[in-house]
C-alpha atoms as a PDB file:
ATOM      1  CA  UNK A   1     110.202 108.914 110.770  1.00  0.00           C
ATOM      2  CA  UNK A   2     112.416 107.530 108.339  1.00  0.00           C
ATOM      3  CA  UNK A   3     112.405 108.625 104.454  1.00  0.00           C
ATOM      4  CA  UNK A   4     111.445 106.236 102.280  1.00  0.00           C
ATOM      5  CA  UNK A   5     113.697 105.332  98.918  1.00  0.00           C
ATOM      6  CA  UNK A   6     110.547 103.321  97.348  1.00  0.00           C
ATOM      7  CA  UNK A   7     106.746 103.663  97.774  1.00  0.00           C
ATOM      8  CA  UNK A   8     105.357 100.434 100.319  1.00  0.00           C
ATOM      9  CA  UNK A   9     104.498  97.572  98.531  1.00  0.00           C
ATOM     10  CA  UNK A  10     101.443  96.320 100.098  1.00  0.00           C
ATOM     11  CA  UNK A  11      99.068  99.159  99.547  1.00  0.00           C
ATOM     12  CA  UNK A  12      98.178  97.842  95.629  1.00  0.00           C
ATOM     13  CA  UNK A  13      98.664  95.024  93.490  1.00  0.00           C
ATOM     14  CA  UNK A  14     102.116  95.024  91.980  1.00  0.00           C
ATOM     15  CA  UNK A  15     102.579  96.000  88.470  1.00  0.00           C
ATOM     16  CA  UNK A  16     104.649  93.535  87.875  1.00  0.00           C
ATOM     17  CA  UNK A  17     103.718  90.714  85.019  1.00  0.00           C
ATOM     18  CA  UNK A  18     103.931  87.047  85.410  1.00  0.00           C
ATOM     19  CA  UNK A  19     106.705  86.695  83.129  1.00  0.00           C
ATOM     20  CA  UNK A  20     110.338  87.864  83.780  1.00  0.00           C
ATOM     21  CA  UNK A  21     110.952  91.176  81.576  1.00  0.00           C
ATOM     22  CA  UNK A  22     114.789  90.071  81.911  1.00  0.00           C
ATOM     23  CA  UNK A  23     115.265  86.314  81.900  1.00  0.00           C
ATOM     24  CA  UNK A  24     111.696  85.498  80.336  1.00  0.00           C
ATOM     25  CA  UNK A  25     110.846  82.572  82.392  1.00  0.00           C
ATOM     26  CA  UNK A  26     107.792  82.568  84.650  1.00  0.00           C
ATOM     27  CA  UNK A  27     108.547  84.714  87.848  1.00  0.00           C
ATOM     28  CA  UNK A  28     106.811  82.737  90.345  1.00  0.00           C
ATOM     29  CA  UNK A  29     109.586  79.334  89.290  1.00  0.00           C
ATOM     30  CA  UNK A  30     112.264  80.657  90.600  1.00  0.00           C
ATOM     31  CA  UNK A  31     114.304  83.224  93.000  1.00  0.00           C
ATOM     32  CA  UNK A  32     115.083  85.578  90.371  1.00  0.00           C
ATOM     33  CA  UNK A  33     117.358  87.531  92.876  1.00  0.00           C
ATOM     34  CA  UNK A  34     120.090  88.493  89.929  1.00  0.00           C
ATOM     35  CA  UNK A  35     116.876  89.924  87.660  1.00  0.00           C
ATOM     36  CA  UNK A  36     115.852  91.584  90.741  1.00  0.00           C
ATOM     37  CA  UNK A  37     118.847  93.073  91.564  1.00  0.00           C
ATOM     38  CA  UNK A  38     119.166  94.010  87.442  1.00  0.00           C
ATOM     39  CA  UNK A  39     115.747  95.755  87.787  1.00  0.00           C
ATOM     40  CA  UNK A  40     116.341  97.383  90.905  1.00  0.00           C
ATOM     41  CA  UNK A  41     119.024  98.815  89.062  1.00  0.00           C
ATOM     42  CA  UNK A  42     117.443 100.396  86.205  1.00  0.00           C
ATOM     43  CA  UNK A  43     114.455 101.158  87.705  1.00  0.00           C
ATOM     44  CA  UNK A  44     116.279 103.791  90.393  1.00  0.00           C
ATOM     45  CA  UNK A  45     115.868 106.829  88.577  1.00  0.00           C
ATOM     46  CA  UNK A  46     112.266 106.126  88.155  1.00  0.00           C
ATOM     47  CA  UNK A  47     111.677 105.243  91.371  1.00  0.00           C
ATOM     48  CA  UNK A  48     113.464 108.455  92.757  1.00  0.00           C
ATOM     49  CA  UNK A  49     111.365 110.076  90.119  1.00  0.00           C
ATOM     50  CA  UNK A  50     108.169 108.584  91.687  1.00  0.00           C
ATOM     51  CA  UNK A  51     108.969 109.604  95.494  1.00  0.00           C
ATOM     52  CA  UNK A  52     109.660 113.254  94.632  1.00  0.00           C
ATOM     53  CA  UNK A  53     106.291 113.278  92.526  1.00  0.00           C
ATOM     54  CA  UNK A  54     104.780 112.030  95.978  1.00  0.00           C
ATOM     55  CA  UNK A  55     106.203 114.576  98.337  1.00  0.00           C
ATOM     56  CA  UNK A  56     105.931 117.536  96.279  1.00  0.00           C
ATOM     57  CA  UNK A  57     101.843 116.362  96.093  1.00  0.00           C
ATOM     58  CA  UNK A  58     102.173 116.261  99.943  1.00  0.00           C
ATOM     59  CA  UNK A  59     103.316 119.626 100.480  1.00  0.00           C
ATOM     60  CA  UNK A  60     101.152 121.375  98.304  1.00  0.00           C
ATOM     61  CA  UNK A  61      98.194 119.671 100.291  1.00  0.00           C
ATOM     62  CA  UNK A  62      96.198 122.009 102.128  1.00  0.00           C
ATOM     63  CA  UNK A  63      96.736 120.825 105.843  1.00  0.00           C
ATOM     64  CA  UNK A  64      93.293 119.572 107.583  1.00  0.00           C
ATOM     65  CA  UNK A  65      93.578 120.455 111.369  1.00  0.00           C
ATOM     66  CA  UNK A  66      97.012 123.286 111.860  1.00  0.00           C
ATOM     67  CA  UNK A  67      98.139 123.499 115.125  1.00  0.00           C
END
């Protein structure tokens, strides 16, 4: 199984708002790929921060059926 960089998307609503947080303008107008790239960007070390919350939770869970 592959490692994921970034949680999946489709298990919640995104907490993204409506508006831009870099350009301003409404998100669902236009493409926004250069704010998305910009975001990706500064959001990496949170992200990264994030995962490695999640799989230190997941091995200190106590496992259910050992083998």
């Amino acid at each position: 199984m592959a490692e994921r960089s970034r949680p999946a998307m489709a298990s919640h609503r995104l907490d993204l708002p409506s508006r831009c947080d870099i350009c301003g303008k409404a998100r669902s107008t236009r493409t926004h790929q250069r704010c998305s790239k910009a975001r990706q960007q500064r959001k990496t070390a949170e992200w990264a921060a994030f995962m490695a919350e999640q799989a230190a939770a997941k091995q200190n869970k106590p496992r259910r059926f050992a083998r």
